[in-house]
C-alpha atoms as a PDB file:
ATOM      1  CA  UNK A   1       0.000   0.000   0.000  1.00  0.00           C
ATOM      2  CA  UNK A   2       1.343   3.548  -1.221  1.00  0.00           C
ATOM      3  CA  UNK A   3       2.133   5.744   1.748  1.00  0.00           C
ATOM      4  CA  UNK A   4      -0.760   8.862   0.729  1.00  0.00           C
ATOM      5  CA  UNK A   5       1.890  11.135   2.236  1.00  0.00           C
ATOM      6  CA  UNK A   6       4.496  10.992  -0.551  1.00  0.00           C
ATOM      7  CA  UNK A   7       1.522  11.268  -3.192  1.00  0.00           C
ATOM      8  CA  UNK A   8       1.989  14.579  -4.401  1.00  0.00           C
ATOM      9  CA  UNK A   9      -0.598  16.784  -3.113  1.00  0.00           C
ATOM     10  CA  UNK A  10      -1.157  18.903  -6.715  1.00  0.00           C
ATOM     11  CA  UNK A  11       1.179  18.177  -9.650  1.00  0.00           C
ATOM     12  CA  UNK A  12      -1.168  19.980 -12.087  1.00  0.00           C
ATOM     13  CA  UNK A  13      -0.234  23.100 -10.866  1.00  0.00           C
ATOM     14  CA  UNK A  14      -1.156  26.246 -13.340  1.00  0.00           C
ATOM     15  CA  UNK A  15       1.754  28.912 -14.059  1.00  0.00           C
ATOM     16  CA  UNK A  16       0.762  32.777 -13.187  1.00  0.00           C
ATOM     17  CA  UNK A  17       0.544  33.110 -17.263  1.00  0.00           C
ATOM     18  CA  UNK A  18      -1.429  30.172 -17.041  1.00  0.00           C
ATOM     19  CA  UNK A  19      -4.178  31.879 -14.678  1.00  0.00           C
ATOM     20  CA  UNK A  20      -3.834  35.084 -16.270  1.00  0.00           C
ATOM     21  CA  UNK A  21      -5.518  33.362 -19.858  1.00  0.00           C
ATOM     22  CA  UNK A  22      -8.177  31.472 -17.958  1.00  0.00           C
ATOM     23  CA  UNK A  23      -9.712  35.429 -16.599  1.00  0.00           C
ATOM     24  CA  UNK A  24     -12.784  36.414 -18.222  1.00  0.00           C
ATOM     25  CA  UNK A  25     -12.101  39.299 -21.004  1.00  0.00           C
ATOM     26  CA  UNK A  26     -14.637  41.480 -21.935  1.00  0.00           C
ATOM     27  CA  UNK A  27     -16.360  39.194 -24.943  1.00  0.00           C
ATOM     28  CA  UNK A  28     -17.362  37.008 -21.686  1.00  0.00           C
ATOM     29  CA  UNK A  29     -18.193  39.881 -19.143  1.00  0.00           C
ATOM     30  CA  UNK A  30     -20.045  42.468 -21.270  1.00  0.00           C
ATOM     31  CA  UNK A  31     -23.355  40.306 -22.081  1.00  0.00           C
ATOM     32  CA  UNK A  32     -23.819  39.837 -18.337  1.00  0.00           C
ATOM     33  CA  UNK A  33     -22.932  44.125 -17.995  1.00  0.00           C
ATOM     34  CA  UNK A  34     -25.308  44.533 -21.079  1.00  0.00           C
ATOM     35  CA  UNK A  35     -27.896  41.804 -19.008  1.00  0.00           C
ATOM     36  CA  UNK A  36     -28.020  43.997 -15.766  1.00  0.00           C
ATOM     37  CA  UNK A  37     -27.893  47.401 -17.208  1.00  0.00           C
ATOM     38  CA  UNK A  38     -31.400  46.335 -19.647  1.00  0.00           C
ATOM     39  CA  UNK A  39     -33.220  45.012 -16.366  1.00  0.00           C
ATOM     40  CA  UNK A  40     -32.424  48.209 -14.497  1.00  0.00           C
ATOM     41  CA  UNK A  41     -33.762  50.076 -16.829  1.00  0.00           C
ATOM     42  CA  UNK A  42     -36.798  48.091 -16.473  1.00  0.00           C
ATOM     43  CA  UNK A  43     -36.466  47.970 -12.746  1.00  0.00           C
ATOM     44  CA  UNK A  44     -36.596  51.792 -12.478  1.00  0.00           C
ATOM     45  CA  UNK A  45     -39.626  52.466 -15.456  1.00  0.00           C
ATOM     46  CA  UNK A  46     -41.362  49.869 -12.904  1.00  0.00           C
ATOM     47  CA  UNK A  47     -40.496  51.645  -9.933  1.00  0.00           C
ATOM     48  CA  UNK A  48     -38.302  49.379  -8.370  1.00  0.00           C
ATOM     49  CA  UNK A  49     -35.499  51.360  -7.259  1.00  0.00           C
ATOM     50  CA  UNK A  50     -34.029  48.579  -4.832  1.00  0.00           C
ATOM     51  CA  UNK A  51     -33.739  45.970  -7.818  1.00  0.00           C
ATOM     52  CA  UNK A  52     -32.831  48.663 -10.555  1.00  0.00           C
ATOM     53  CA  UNK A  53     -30.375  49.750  -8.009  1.00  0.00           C
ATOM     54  CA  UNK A  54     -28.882  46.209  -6.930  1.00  0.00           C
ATOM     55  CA  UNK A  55     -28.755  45.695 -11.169  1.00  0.00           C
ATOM     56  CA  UNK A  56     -25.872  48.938 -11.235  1.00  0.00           C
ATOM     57  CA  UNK A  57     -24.331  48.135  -8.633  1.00  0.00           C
ATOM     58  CA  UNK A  58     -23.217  44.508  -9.930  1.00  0.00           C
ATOM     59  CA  UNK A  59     -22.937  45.873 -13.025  1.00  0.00           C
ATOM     60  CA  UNK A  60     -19.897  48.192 -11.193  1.00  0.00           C
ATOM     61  CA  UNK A  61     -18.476  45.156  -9.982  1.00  0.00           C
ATOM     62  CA  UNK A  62     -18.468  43.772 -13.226  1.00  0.00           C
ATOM     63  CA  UNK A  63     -16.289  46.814 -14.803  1.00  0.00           C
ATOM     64  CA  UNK A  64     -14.042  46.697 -11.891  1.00  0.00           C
ATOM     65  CA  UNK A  65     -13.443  42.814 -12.417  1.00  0.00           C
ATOM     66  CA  UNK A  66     -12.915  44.269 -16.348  1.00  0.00           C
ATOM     67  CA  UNK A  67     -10.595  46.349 -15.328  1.00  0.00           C
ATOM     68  CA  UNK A  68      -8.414  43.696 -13.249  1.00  0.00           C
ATOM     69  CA  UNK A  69      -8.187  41.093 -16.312  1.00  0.00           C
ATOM     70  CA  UNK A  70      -8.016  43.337 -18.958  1.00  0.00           C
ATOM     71  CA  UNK A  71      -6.191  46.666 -17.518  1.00  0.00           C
ATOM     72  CA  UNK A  72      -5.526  48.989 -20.858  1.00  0.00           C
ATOM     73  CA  UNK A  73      -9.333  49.636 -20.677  1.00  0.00           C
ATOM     74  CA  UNK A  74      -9.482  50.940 -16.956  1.00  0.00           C
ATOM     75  CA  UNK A  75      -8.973  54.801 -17.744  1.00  0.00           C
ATOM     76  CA  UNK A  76     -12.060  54.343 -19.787  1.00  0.00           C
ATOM     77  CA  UNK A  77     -14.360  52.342 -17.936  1.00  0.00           C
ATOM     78  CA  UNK A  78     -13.137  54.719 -14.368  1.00  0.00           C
ATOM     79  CA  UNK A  79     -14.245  57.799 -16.882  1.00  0.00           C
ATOM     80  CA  UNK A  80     -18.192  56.029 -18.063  1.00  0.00           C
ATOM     81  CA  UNK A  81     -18.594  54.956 -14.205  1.00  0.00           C
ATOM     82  CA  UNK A  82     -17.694  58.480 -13.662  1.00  0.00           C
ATOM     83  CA  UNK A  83     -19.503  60.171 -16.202  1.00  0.00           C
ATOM     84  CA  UNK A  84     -22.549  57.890 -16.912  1.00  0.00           C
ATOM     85  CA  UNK A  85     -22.962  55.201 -14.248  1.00  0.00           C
ATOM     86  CA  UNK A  86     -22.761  57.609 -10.884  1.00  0.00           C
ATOM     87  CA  UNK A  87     -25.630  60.129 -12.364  1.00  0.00           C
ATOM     88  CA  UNK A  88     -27.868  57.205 -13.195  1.00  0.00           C
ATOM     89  CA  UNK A  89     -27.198  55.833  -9.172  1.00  0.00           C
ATOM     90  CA  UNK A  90     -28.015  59.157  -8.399  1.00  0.00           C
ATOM     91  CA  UNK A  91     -31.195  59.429 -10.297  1.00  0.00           C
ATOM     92  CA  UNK A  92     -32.412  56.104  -8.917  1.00  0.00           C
ATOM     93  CA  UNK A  93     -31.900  57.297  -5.731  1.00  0.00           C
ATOM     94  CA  UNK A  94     -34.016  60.264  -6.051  1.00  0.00           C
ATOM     95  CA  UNK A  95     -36.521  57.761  -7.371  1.00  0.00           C
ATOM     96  CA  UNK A  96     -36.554  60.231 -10.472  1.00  0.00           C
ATOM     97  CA  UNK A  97     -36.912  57.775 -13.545  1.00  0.00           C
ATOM     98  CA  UNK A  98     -37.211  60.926 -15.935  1.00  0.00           C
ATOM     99  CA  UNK A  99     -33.536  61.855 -15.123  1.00  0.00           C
ATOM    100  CA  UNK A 100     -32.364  58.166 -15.315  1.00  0.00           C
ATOM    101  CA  UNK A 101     -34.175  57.778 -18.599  1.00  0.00           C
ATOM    102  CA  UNK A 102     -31.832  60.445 -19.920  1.00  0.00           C
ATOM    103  CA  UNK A 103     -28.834  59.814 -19.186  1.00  0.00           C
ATOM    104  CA  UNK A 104     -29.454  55.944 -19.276  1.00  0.00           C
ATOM    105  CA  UNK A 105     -29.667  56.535 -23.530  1.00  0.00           C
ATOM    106  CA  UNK A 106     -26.775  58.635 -22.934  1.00  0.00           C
ATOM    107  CA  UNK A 107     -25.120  56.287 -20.830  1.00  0.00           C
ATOM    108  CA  UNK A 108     -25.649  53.835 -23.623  1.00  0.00           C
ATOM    109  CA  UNK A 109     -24.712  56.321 -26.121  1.00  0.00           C
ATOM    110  CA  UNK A 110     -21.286  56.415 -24.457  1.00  0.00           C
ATOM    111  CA  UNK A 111     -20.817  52.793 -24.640  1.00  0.00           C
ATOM    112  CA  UNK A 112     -21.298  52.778 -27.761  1.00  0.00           C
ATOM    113  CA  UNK A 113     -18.749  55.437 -28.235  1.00  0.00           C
ATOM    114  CA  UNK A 114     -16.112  53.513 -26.535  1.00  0.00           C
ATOM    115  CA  UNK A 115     -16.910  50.613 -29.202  1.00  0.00           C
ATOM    116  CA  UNK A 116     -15.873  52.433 -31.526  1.00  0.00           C
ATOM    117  CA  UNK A 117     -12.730  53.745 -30.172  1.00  0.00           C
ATOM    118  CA  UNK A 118     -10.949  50.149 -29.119  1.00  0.00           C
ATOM    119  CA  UNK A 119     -11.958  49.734 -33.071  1.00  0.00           C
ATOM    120  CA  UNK A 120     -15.090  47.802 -32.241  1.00  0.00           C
ATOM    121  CA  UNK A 121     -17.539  49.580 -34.120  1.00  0.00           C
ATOM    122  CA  UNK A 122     -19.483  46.514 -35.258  1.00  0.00           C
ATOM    123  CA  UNK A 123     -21.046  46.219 -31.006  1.00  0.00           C
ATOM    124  CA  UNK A 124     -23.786  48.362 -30.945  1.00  0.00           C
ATOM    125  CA  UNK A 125     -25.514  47.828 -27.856  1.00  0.00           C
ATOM    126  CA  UNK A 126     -29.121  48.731 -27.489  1.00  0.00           C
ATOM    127  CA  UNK A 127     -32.040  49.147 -24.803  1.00  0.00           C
ATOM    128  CA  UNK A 128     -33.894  45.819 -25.824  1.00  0.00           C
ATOM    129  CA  UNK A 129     -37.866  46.807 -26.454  1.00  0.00           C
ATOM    130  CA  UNK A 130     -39.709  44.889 -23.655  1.00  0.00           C
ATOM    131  CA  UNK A 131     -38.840  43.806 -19.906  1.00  0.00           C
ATOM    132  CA  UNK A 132     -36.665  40.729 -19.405  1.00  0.00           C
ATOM    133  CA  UNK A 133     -39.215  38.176 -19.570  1.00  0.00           C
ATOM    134  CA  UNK A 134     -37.678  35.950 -16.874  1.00  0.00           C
ATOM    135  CA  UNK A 135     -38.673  38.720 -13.742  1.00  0.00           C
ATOM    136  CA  UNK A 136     -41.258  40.431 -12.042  1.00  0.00           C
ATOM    137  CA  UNK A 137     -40.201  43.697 -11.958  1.00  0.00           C
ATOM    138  CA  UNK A 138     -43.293  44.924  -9.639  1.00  0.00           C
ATOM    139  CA  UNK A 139     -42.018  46.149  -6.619  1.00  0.00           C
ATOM    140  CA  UNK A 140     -42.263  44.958  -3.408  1.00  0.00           C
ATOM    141  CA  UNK A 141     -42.734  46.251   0.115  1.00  0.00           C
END
């Protein structure tokens, strides 16, 4: 019987470069940014500011994860949270879907803008026309 103590614990063991390929890049991040962003929207026409606001605030996370695995975009993605995402917090909590409604197509507009500067003008992302059909967006409480 093999003594399990001279087994070796992990000899698969993944290089830094290794771990570095196997982060998410944008392709894999920005559908699930695009996902939350289109249900806030929702969220807030609906008059759920807790959920539209929950939906931004993972969406944040999301850019800040971008920004760790894929780092020559961060001065850009710092500057939309800046410019776009922190008004449109703002707006939802003042509960004032009017403001939010603005600057979320400008906000979107932005993006879009972005695309076309890291010479991706083919992605042009749009408000889909309905609700997410998955959630009840009624509020609650």
């Amino acid at each position: 019987m093999a003594d399990v103590d001279t087994q070796p614990k992990n000899p698969e063991r993944l290089e830094l470069e290794q771990l570095t390929a196997l982060q998410p890049g944008l392709a894999r991040l920005m559908p699930e940014i695009g996902a939350r962003f289109w249900k806030a929207f929702y969220a807030a026409q609906a008059g759920n500011w807790p959920f539209a606001s929950w939906q931004l605030r993972e969406m944040r996370k999301l850019l800040r994860l971008c920004e760790v695995t894929r780092p020559k975009y961060t001065t850009d993605i710092e500057e939309w949270m800046l410019d776009d995402l922190d008004p449109l917090m703002a707006a939802l909590d003042a509960h004032d879907f009017a403001t939010f409604e603005k600057g979320y197509h400008e906000a979107v507009d932005s993006a879009n803008d972005l695309h076309r500067r890291w010479q991706k003008e083919w992605i042009v992302w749009k408000l889909p026309d309905s609700p997410p059909p998955d959630l009840d967006l009624t509020p609650r409480g």
